[in-house]
C-alpha atoms as a PDB file:
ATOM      1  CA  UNK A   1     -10.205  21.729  22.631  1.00  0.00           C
ATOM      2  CA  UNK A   2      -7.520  19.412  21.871  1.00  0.00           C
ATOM      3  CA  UNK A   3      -4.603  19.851  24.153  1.00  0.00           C
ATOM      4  CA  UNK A   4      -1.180  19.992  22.605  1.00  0.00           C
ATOM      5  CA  UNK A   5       0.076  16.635  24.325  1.00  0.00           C
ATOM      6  CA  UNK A   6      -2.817  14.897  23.552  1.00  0.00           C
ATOM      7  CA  UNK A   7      -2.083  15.031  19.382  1.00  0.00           C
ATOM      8  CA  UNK A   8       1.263  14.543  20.011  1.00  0.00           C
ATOM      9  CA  UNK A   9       0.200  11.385  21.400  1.00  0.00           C
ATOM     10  CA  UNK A  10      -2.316  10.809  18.562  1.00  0.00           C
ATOM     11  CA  UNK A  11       0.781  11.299  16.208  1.00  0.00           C
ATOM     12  CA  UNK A  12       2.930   9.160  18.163  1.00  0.00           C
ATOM     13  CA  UNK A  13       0.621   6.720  17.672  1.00  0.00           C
ATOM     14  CA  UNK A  14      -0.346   7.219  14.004  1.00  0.00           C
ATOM     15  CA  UNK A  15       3.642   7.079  13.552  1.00  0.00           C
ATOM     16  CA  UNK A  16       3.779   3.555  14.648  1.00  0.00           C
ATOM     17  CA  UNK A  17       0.601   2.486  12.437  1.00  0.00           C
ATOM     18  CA  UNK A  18       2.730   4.107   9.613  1.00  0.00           C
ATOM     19  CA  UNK A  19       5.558   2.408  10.350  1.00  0.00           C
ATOM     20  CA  UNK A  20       4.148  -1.340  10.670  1.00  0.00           C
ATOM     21  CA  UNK A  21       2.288  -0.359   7.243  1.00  0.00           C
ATOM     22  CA  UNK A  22       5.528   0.821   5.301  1.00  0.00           C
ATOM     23  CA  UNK A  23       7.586  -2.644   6.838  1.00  0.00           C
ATOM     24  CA  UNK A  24       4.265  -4.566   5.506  1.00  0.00           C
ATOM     25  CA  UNK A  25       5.022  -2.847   1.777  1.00  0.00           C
ATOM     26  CA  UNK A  26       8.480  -3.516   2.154  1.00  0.00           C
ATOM     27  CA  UNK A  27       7.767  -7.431   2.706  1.00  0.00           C
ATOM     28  CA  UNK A  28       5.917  -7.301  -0.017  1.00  0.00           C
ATOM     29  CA  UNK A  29       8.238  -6.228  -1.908  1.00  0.00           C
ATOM     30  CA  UNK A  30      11.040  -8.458  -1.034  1.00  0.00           C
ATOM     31  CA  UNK A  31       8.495 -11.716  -0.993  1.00  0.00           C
ATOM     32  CA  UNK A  32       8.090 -10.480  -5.059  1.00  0.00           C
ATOM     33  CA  UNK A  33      12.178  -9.437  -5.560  1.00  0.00           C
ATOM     34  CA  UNK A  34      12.921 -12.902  -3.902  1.00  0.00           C
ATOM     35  CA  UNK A  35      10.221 -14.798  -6.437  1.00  0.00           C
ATOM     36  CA  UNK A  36      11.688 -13.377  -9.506  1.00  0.00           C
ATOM     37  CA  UNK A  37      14.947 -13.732  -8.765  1.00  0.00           C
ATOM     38  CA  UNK A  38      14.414 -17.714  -7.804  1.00  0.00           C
ATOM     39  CA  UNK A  39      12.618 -17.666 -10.813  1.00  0.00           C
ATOM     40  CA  UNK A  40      15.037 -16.082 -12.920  1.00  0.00           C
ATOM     41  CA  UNK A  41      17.678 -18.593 -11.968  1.00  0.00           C
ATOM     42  CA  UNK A  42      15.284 -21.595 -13.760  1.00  0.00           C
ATOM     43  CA  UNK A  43      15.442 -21.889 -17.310  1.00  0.00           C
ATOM     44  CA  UNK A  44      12.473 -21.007 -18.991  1.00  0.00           C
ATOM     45  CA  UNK A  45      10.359 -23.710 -19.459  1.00  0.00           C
ATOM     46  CA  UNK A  46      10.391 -24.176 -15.730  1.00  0.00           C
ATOM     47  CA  UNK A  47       9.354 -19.966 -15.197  1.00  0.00           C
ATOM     48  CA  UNK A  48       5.277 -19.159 -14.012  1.00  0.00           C
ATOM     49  CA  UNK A  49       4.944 -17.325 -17.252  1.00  0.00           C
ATOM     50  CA  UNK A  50       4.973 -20.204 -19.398  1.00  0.00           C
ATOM     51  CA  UNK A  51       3.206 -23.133 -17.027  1.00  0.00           C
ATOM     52  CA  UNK A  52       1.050 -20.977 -15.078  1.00  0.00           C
ATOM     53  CA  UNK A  53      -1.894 -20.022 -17.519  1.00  0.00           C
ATOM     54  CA  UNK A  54      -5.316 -19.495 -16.368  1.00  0.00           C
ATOM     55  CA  UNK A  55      -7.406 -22.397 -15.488  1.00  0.00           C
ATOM     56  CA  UNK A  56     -10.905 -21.429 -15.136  1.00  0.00           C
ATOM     57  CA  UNK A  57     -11.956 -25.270 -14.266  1.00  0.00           C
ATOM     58  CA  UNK A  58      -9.869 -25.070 -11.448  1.00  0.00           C
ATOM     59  CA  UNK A  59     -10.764 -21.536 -10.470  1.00  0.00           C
ATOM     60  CA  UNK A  60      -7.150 -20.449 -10.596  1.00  0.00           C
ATOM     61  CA  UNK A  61      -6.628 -17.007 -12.485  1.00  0.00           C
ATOM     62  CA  UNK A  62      -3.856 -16.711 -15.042  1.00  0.00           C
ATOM     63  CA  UNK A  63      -1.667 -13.385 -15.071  1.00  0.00           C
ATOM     64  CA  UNK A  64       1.065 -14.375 -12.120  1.00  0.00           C
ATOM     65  CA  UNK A  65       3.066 -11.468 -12.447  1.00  0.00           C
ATOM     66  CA  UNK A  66      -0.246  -9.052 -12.564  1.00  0.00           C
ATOM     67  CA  UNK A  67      -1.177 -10.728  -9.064  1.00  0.00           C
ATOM     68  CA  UNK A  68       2.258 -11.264  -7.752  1.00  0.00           C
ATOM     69  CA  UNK A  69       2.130  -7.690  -7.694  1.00  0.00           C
ATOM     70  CA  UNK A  70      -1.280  -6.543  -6.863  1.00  0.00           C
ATOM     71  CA  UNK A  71      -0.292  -7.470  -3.068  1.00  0.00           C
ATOM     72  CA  UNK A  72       2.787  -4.981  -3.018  1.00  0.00           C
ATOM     73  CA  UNK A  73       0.504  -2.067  -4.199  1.00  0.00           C
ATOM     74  CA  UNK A  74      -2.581  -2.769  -2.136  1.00  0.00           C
ATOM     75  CA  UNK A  75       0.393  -2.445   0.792  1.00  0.00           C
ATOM     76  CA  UNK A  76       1.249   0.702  -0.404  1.00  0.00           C
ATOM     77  CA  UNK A  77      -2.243   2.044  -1.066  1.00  0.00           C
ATOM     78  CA  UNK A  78      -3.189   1.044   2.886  1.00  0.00           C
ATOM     79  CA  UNK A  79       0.422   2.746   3.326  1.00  0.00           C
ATOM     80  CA  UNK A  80      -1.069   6.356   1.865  1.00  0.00           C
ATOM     81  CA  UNK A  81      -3.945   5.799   3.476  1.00  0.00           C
ATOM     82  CA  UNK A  82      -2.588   5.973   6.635  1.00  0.00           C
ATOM     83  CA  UNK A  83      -0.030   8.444   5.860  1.00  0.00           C
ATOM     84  CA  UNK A  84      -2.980  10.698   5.388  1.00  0.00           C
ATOM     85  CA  UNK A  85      -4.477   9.698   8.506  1.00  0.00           C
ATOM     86  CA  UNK A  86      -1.047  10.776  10.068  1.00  0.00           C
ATOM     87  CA  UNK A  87      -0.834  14.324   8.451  1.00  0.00           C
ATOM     88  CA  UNK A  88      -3.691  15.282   9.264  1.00  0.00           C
ATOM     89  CA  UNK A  89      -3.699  14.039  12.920  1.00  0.00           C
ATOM     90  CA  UNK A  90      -0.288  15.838  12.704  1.00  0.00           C
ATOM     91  CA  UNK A  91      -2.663  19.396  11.958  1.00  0.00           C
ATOM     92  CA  UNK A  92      -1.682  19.518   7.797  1.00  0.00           C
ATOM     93  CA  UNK A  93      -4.637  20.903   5.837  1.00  0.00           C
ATOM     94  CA  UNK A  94      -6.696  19.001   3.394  1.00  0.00           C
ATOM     95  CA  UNK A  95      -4.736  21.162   0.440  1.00  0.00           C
ATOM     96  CA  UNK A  96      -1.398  20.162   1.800  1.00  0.00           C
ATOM     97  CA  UNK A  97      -2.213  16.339   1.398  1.00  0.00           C
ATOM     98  CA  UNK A  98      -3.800  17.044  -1.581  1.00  0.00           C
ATOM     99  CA  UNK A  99      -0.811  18.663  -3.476  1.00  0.00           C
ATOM    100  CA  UNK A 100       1.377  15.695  -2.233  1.00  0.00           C
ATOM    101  CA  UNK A 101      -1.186  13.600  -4.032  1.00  0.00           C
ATOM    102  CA  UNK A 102      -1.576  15.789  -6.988  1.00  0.00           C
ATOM    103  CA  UNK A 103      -5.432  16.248  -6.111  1.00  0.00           C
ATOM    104  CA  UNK A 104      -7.174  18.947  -4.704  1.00  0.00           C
ATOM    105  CA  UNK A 105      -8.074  19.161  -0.807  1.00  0.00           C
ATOM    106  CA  UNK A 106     -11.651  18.000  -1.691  1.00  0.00           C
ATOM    107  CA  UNK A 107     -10.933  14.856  -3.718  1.00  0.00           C
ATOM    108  CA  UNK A 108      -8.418  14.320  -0.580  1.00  0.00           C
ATOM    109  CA  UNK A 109     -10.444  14.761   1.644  1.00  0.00           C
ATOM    110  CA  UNK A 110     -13.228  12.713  -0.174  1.00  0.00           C
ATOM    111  CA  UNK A 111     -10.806   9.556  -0.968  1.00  0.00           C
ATOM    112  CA  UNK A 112      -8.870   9.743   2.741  1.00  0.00           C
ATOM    113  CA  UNK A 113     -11.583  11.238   5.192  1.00  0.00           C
ATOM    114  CA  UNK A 114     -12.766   8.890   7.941  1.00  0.00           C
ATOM    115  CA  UNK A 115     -15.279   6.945   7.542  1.00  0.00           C
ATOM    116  CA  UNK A 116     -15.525   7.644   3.355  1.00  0.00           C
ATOM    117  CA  UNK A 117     -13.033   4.758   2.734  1.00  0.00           C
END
């Protein structure tokens, strides 16, 4: 039986592996806020979404904004992830995740359990 020290410490430590994950969303974010707003001070002609078009020879996809910000949400989406892995070190139920999700505690527990992802 797990003692009570022993998942505080397992929380503790899930804590921290939330923590690095939100600053790596937040860096994200700010890499993408500090690109569009050097961007936004060019004129037009001189902006991604008019030079950088897709270039299939080269093997460089178009879309720059689409990619730009496929990095901030696959931050966030590790970010959940371990979020779940927190609460449930932390003791929450499967249903409890799963209504902050807005799934039930099945699909929660199928997307988030160990070893499913």
């Amino acid at each position: 039986m797990e003692t009570k020290e022993a998942r505080a410490d397992a929380t503790a430590e899930e804590r921290h592996r939330l923590r690095s994950a939100v600053y790596a969303v937040a860096r994200e974010a700010r890499r993408l806020a500090a690109a569009l707003d050097a961007e936004a001070a060019k004129p037009e002609y001189d902006q991604p979404a008019w030079w950088d078009r897709a270039r299939p020879e080269s093997g460089r996809p178009g879309a720059p904004y689409t990619r730009a910000a496929l990095g901030l949400l696959e931050a966030a989406q590790e970010a959940v992830a371990i979020a779940v892995t927190a609460d449930r070190t932390a003791g929450r139920p499967w249903a409890e995740i799963g209504e902050a999700l807005g799934v039930s505690a099945d699909t929660a527990a199928r997307r988030y359990r160990p070893g499913d992802r």
